[in-house]
C-alpha atoms as a PDB file:
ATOM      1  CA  UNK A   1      65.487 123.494-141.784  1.00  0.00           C
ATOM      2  CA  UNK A   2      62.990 121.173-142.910  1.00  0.00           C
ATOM      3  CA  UNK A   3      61.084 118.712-140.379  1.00  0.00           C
ATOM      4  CA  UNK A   4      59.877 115.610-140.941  1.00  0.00           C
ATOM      5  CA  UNK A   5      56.734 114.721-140.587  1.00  0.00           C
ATOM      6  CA  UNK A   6      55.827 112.052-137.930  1.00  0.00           C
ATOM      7  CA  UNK A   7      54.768 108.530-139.892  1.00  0.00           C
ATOM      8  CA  UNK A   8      53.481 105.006-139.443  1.00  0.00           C
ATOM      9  CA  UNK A   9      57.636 104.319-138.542  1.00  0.00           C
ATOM     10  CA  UNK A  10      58.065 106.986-135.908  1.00  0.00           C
ATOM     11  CA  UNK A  11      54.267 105.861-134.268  1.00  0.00           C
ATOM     12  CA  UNK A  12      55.593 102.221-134.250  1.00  0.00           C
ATOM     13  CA  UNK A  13      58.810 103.080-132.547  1.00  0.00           C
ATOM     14  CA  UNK A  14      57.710 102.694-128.706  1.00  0.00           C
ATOM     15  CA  UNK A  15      57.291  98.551-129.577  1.00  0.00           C
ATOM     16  CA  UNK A  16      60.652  98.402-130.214  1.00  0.00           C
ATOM     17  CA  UNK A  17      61.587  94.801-131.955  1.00  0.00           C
ATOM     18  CA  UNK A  18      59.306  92.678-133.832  1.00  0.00           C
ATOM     19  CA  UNK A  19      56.600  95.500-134.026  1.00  0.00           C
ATOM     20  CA  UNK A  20      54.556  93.865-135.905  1.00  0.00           C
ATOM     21  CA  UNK A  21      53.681  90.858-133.695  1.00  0.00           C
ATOM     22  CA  UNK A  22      53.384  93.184-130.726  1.00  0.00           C
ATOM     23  CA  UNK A  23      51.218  95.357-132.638  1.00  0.00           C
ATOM     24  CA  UNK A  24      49.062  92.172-133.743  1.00  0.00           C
ATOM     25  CA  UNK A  25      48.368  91.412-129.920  1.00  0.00           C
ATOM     26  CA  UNK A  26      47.107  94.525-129.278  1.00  0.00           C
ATOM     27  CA  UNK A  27      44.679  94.575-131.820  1.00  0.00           C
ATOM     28  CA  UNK A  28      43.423  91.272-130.580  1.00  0.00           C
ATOM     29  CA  UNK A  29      43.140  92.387-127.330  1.00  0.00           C
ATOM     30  CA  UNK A  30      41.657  94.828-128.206  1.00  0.00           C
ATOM     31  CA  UNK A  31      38.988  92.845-129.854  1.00  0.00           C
ATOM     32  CA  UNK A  32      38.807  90.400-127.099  1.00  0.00           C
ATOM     33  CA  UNK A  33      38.013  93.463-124.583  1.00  0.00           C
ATOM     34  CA  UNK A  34      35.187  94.540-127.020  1.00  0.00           C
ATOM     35  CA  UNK A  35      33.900  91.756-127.550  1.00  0.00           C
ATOM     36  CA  UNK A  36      33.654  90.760-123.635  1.00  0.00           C
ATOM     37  CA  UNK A  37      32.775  94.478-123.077  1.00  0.00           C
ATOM     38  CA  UNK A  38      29.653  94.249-125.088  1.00  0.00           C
ATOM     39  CA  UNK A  39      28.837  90.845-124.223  1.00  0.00           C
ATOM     40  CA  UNK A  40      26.034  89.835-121.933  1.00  0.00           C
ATOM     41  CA  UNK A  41      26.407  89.675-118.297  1.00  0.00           C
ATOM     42  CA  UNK A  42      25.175  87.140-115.794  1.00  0.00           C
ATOM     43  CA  UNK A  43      25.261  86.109-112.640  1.00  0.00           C
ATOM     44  CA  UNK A  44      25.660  82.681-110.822  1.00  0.00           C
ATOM     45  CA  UNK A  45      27.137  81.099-107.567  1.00  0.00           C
ATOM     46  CA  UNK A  46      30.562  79.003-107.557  1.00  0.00           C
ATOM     47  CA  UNK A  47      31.278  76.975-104.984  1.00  0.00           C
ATOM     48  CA  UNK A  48      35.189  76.834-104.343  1.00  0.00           C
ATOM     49  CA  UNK A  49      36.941  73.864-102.557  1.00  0.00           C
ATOM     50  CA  UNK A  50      38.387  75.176 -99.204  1.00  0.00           C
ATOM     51  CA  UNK A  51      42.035  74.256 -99.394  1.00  0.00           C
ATOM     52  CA  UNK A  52      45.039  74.964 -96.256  1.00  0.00           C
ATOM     53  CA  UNK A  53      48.980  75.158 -96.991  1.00  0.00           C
ATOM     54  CA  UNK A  54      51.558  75.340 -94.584  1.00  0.00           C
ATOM     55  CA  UNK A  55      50.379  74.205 -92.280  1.00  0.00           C
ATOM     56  CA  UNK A  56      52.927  74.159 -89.014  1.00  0.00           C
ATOM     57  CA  UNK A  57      54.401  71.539 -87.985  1.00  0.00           C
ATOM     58  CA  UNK A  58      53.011  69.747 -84.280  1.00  0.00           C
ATOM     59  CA  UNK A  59      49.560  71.881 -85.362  1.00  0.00           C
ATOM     60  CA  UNK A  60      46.367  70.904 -86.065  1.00  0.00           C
ATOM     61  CA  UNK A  61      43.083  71.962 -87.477  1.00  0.00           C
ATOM     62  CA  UNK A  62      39.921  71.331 -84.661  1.00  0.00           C
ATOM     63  CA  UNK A  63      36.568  72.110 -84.932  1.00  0.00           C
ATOM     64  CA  UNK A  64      34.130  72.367 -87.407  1.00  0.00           C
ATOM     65  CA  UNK A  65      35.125  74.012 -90.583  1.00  0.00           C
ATOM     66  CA  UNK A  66      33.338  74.357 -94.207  1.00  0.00           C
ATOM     67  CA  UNK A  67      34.938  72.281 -96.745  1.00  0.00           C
ATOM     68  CA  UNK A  68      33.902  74.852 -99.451  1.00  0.00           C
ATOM     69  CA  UNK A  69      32.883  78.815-100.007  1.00  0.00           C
ATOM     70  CA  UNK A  70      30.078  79.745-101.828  1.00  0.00           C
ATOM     71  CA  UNK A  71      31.430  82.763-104.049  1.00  0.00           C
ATOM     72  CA  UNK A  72      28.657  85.105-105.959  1.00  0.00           C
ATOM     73  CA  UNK A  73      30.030  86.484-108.523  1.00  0.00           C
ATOM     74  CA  UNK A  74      28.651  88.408-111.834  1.00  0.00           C
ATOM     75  CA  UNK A  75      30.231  88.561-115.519  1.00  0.00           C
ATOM     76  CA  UNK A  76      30.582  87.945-118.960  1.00  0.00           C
ATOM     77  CA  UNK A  77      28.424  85.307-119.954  1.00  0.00           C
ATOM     78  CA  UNK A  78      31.002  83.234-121.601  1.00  0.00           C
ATOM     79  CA  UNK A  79      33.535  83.670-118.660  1.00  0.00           C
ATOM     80  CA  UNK A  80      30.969  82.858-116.063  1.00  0.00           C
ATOM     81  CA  UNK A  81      30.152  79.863-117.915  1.00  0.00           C
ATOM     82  CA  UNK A  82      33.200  78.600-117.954  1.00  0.00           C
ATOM     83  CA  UNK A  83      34.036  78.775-114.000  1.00  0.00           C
ATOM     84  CA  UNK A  84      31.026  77.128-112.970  1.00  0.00           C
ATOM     85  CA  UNK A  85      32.002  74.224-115.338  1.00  0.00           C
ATOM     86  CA  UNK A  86      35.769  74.545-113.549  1.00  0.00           C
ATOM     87  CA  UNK A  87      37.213  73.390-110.347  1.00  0.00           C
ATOM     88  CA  UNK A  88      37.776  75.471-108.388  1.00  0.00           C
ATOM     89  CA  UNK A  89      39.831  76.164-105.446  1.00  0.00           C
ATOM     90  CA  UNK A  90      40.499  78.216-101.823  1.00  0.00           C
ATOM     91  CA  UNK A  91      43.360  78.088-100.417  1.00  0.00           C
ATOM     92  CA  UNK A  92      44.328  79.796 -97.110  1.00  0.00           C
ATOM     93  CA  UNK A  93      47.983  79.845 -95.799  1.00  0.00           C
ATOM     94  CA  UNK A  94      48.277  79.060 -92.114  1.00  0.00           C
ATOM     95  CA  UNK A  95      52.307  79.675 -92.032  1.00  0.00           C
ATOM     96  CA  UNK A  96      53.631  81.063 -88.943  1.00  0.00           C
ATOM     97  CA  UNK A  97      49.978  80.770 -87.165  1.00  0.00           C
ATOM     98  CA  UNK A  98      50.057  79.698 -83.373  1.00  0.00           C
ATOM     99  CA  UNK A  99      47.749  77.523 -81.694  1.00  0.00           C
ATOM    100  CA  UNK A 100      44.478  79.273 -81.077  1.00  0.00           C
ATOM    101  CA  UNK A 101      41.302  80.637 -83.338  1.00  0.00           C
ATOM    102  CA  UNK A 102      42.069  82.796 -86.376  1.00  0.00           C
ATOM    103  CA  UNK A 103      39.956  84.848 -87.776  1.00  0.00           C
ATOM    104  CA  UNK A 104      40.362  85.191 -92.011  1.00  0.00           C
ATOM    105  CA  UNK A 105      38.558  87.968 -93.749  1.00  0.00           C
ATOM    106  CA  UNK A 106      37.826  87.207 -97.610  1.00  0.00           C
ATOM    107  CA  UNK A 107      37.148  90.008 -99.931  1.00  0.00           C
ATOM    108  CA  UNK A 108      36.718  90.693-103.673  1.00  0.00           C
ATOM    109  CA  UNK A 109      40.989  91.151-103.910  1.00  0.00           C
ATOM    110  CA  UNK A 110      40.962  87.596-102.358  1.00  0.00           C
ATOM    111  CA  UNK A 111      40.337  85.478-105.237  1.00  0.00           C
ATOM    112  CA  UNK A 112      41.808  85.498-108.690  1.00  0.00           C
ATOM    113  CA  UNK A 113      39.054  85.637-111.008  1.00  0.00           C
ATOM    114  CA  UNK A 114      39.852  86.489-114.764  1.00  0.00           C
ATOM    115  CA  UNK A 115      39.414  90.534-115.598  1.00  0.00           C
ATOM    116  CA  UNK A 116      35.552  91.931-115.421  1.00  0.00           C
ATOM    117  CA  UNK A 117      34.372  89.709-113.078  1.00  0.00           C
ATOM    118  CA  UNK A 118      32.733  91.080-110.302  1.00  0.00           C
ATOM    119  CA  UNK A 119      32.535  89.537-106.652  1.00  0.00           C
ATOM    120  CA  UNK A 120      29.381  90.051-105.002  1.00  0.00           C
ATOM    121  CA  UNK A 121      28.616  87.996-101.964  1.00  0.00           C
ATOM    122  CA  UNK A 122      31.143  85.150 -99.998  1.00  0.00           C
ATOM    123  CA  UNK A 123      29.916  82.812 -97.432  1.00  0.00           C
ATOM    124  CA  UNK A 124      30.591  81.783 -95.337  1.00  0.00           C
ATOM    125  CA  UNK A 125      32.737  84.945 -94.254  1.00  0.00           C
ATOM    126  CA  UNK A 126      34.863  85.760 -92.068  1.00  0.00           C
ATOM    127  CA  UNK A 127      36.238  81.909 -91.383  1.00  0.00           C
ATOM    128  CA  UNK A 128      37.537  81.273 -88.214  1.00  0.00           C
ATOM    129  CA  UNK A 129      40.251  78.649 -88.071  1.00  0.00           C
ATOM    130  CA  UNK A 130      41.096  76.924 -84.790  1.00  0.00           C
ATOM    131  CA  UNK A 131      44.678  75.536 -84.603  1.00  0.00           C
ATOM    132  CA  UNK A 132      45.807  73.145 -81.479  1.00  0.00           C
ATOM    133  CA  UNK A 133      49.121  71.579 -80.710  1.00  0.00           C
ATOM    134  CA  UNK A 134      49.244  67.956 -81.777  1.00  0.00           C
ATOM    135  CA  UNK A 135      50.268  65.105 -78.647  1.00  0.00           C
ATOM    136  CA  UNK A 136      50.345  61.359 -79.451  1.00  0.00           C
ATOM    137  CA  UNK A 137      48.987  59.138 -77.092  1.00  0.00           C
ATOM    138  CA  UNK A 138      48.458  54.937 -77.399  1.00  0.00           C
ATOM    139  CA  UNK A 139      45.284  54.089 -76.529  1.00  0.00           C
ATOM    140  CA  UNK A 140      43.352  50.631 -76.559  1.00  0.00           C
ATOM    141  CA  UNK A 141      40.844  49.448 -78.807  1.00  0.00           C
ATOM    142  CA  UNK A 142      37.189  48.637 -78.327  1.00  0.00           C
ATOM    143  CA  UNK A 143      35.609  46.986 -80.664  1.00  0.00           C
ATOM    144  CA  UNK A 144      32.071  48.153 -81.487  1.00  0.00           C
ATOM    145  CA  UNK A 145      29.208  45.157 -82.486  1.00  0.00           C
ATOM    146  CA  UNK A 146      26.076  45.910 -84.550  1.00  0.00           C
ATOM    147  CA  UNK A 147      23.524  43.612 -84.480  1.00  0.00           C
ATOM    148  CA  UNK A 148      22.024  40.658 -83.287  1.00  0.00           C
ATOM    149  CA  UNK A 149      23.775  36.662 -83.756  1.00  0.00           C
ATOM    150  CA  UNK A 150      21.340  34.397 -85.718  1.00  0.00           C
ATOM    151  CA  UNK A 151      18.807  32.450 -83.125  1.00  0.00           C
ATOM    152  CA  UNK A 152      20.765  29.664 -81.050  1.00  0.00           C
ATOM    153  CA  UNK A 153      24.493  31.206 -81.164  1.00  0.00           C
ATOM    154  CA  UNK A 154      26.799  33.346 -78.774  1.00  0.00           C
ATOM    155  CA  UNK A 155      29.783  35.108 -78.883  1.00  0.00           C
ATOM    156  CA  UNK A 156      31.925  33.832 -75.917  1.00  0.00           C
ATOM    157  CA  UNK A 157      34.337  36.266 -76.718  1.00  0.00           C
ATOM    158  CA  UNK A 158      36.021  39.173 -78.980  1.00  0.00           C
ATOM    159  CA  UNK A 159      39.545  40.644 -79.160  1.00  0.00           C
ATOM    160  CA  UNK A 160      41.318  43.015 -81.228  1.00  0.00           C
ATOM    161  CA  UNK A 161      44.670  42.383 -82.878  1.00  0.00           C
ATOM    162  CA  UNK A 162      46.486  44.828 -82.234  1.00  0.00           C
ATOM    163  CA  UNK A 163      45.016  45.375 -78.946  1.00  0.00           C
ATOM    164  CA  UNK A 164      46.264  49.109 -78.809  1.00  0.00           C
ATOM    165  CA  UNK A 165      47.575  52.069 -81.076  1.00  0.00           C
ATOM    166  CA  UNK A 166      49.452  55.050 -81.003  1.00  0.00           C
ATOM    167  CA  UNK A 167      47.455  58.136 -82.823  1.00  0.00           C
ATOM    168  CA  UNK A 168      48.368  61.066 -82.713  1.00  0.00           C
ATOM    169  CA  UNK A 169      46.226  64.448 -82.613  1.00  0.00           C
ATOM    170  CA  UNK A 170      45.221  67.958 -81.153  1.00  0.00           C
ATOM    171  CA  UNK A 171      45.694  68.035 -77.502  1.00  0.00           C
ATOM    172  CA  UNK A 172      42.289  68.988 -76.445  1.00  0.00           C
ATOM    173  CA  UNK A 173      40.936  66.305 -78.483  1.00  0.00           C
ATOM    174  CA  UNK A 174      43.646  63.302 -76.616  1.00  0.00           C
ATOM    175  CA  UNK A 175      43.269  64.267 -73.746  1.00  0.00           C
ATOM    176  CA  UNK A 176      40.033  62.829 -72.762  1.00  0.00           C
ATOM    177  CA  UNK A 177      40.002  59.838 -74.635  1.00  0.00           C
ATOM    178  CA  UNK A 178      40.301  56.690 -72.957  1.00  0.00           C
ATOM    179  CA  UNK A 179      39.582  53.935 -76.145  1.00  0.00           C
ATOM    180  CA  UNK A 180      39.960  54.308 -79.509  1.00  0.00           C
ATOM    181  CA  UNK A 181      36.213  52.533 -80.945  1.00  0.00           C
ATOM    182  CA  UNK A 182      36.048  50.410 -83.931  1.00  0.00           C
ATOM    183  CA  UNK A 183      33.502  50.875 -86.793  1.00  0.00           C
ATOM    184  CA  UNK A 184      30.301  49.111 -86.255  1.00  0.00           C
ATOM    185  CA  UNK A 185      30.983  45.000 -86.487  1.00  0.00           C
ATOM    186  CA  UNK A 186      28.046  43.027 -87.968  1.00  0.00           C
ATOM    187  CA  UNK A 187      26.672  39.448 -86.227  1.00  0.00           C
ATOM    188  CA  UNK A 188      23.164  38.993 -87.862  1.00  0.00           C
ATOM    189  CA  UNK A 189      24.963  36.456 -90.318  1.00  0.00           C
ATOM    190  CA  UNK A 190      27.888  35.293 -88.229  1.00  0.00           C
ATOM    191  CA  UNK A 191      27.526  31.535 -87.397  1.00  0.00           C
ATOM    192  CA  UNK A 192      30.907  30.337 -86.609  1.00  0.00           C
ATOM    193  CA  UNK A 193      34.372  31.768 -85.032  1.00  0.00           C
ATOM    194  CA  UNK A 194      35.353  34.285 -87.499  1.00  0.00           C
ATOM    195  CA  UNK A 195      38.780  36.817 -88.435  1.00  0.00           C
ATOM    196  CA  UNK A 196      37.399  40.396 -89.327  1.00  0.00           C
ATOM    197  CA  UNK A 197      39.106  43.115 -90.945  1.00  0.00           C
ATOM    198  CA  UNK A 198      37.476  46.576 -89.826  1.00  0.00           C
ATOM    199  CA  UNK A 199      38.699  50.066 -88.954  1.00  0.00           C
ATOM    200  CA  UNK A 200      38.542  52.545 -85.953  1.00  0.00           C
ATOM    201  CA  UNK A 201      36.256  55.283 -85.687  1.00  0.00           C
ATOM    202  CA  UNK A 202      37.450  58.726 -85.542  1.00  0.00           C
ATOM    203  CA  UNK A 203      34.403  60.089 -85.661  1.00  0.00           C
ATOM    204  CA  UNK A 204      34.743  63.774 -85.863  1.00  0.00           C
ATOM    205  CA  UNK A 205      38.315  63.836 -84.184  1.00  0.00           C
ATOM    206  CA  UNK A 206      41.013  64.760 -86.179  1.00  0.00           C
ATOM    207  CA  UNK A 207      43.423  61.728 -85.203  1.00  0.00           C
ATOM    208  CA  UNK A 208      46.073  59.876 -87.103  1.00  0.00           C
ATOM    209  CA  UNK A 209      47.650  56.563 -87.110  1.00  0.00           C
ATOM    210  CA  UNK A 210      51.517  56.698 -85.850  1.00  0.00           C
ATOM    211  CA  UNK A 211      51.485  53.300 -87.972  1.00  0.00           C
ATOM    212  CA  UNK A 212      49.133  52.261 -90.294  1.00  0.00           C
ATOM    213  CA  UNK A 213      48.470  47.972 -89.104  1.00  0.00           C
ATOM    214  CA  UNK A 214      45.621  46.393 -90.192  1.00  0.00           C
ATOM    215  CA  UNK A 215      42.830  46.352 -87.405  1.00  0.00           C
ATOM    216  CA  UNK A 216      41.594  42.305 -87.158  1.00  0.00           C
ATOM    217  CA  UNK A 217      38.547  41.588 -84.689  1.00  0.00           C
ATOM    218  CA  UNK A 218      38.738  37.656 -83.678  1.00  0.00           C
ATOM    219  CA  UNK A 219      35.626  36.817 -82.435  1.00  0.00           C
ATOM    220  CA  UNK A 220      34.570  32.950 -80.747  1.00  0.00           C
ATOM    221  CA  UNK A 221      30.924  32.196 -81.788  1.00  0.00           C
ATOM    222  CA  UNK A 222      29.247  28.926 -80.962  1.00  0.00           C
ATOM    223  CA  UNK A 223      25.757  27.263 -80.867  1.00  0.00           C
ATOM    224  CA  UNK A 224      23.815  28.218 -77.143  1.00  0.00           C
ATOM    225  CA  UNK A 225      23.481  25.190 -74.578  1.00  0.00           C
ATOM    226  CA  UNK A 226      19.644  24.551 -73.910  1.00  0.00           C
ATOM    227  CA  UNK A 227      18.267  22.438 -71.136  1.00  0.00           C
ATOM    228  CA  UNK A 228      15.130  20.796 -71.590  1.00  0.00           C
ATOM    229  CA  UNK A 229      12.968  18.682 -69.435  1.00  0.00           C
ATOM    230  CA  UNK A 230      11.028  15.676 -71.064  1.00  0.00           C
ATOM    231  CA  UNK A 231       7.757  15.564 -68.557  1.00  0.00           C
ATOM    232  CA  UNK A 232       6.036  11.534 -68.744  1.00  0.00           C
ATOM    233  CA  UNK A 233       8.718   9.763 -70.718  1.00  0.00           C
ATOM    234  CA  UNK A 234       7.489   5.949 -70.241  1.00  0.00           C
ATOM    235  CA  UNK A 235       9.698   3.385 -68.789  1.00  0.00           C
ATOM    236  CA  UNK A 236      10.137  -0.007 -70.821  1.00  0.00           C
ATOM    237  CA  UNK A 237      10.777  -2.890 -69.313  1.00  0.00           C
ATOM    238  CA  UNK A 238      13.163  -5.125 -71.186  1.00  0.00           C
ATOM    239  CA  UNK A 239      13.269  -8.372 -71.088  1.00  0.00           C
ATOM    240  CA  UNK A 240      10.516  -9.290 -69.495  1.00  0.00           C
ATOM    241  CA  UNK A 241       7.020  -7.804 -68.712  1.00  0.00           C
ATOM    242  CA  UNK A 242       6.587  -5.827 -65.068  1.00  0.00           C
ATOM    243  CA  UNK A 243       4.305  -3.507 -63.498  1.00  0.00           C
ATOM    244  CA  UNK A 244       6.396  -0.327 -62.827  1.00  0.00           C
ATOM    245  CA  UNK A 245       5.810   2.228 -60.237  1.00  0.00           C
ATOM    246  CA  UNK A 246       5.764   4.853 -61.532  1.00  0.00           C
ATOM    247  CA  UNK A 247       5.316   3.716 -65.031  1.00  0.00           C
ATOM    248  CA  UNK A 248       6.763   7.187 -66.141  1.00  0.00           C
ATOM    249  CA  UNK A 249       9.751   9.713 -65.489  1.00  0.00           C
ATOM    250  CA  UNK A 250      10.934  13.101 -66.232  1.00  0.00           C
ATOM    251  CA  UNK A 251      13.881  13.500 -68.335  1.00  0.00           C
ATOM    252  CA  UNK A 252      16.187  16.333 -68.576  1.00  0.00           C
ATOM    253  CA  UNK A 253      18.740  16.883 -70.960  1.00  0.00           C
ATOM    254  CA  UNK A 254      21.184  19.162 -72.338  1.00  0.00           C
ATOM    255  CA  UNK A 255      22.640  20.256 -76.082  1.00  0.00           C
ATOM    256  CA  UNK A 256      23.194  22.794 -78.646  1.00  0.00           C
ATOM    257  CA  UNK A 257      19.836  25.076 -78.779  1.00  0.00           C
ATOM    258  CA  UNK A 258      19.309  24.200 -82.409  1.00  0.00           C
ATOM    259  CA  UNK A 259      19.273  20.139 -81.276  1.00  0.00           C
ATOM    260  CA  UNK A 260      16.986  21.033 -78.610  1.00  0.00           C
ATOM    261  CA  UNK A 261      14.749  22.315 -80.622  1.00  0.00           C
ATOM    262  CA  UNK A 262      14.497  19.710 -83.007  1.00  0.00           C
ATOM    263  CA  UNK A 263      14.066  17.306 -80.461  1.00  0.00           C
ATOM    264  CA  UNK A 264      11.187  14.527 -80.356  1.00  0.00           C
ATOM    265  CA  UNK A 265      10.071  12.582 -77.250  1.00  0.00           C
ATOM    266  CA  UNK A 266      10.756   9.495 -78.918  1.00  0.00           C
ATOM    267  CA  UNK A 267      14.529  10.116 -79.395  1.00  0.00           C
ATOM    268  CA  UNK A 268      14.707   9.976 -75.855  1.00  0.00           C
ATOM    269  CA  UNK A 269      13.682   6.304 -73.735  1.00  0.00           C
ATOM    270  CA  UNK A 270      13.684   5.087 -70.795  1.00  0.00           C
ATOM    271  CA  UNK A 271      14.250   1.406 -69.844  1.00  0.00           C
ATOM    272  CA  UNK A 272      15.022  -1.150 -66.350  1.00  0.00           C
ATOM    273  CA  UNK A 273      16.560  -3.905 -66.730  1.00  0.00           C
ATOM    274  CA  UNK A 274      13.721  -7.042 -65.433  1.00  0.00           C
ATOM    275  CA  UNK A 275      16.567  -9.774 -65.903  1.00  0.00           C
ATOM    276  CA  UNK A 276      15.934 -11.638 -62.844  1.00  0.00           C
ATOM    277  CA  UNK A 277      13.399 -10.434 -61.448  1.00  0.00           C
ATOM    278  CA  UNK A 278      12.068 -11.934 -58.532  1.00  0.00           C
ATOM    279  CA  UNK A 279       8.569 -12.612 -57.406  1.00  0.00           C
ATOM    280  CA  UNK A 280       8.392  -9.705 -54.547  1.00  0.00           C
ATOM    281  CA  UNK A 281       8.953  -6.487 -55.448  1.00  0.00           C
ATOM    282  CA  UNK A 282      12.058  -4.588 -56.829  1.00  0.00           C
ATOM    283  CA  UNK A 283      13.772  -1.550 -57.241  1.00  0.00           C
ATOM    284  CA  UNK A 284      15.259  -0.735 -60.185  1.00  0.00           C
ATOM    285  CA  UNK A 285      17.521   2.012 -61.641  1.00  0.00           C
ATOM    286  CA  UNK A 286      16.252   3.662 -64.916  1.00  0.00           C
ATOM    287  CA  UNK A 287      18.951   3.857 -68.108  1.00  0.00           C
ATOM    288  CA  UNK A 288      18.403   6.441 -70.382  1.00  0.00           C
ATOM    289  CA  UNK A 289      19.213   6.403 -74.116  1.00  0.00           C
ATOM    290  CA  UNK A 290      19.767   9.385 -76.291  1.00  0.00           C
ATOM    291  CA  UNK A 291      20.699  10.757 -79.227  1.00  0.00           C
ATOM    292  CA  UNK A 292      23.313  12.180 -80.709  1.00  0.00           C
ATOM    293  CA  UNK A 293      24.646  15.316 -79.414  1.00  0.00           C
ATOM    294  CA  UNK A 294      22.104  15.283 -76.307  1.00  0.00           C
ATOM    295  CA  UNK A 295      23.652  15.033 -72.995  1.00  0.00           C
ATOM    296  CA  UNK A 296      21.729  13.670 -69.666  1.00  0.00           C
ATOM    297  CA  UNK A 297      21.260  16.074 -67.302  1.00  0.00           C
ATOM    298  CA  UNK A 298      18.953  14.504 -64.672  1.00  0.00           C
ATOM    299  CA  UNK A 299      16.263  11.321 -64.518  1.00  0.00           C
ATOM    300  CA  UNK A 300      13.278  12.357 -61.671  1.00  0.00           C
ATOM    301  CA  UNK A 301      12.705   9.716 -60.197  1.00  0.00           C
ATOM    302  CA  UNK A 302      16.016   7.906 -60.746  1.00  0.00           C
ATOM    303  CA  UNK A 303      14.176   4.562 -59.547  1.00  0.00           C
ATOM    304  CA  UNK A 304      11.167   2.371 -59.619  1.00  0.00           C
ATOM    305  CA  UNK A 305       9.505  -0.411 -58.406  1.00  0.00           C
ATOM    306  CA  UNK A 306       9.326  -3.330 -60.315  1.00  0.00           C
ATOM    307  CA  UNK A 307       6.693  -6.088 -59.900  1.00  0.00           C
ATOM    308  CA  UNK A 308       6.949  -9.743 -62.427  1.00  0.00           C
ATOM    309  CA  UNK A 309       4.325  -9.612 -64.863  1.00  0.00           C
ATOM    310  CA  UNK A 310       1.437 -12.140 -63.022  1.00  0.00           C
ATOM    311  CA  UNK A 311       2.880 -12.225 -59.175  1.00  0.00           C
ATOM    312  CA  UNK A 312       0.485 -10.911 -56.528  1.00  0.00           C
END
């Protein structure tokens, strides 16, 4: 009986159909895993987005958690290369987790880095996860102001439109809040009444919006009131000369603090009316005139003695 002789047919027979694209691939693998084999290795660090799925539903992440891993990892040059110029990602399924910390070990078998790639150091590690059952509360809002109003203005008042919310969030983070703040509303250039779009603060607290409104801050601005006292303002006599006692008053007067400011002395005068005047002596009451935008607040003294011009 004669046997053959095992040939290049019977050695291909374990690839079955289309042998000689299957063999192909394995001779460029092949290569490939020489040519990474014998490349040079290096080391770097990659830092990996922290990523959670699944999360449950009425849960909630609290506390202070990384938002990325630092992963040290060693390889073929060309592979390492390539991940540090990639982005990359973490992700850590919180299905079926209860409220409550949870501690999550990462090892080398944790991430899925391409073959002869070594892990060598993750931090931060182990990551502890709290999770807290999510209320909803509506809570009012308080508007927060930065800043000081230009010289000579005021704000008489500020309101919030809506004037409450409903957020919802983790219980132990609800619970103890009694106003929502808004993010930081600057007067130094406010001169006028003024419509302001701004947002509330979270902070650190991980609260949502049952409805996302717009958050409007109307706040009433308007120039200060000043008073102001004009000492020795002379009294004029009109028509017709007199000797006044006293020959002076003290005016004070009232108006927008910029107005005050700019006021003169002269703007402001003081006359009697000496229309028939008689020879003894008289008391008159002094008029004030003023400008524009200047209100009379007070005249000290409000009358003097009047003496004709040449009577004893």
């Amino acid at each position: 009986m004669n046997r053959k002789e095992p040939g290049l047919k019977n050695w291909l027979a374990p690839f079955g159909r289309n042998k000689g694209l299957k063999l192909l691939s394995l001779l460029l693998a092949l290569a490939l895993w020489f040519a990474v084999s014998g490349e040079e290795r290096t080391e770097t660090s990659l830092h990996m987005a922290l990523e959670f799925a699944n999360l449950p539903a009425q849960m909630a992440i609290v506390g202070e958690i990384p938002s990325e891993l630092q992963v040290r990892i060693i390889g073929p040059q060309s592979i390492v290369n390539e991940l540090s110029q990639s982005r990359l990602t973490q992700t850590i399924d919180l299905a079926n987790y209860k409220s409550g910390p949870h501690t999550f070990y990462l090892g080398p078998s944790s991430f899925s880095f391409p073959q002869g790639v070594m892990v060598i150091r993750i931090q931060p590690n182990p990551l502890t996860i709290n999770l807290s059952t999510t209320i909803s509360a509506t809570l009012p809002i308080r508007p927060v102001l930065a800043g000081d109003l230009p010289e000579g203005y005021e704000l008489k008042s500020i309101e919030t439109k809506p004037e409450q919310v409903t957020v919802s969030g983790p219980e132990e983070e609800l619970k103890g809040l009694k106003f929502l703040p808004t993010h930081p509303i600057e007067l130094s250039r406010l001169t006028e009444s003024s419509t302001m779009s701004t947002d509330l603060d979270f902070k650190n607290l991980h609260l949502t919006l049952k409805a996302q409104v717009p958050i409007l801050a109307e706040l009433v601005i308007q120039p200060k009131t000043l008073t102001r006292t004009l000492a020795k303002v002379s009294v004029i006599p009109e028509p017709d000369l007199a000797r006044l006692q006293p020959s002076q008053v003290a005016v004070t007067v009232q108006g927008s603090w910029l107005r005050m400011m700019e006021l003169k002395p002269t703007e402001v005068q003081a006359r009697v009316d000496t229309r028939n005047l008689g020879p003894r002596r008289s008391r008159l009451q002094v008029a004030i005139s003023l400008p524009q935008g200047v209100s009379l607040v007070q005249v000290a003294p409000a009358w003097v003695s009047a003496t004709r011009q040449g009577s004893p």
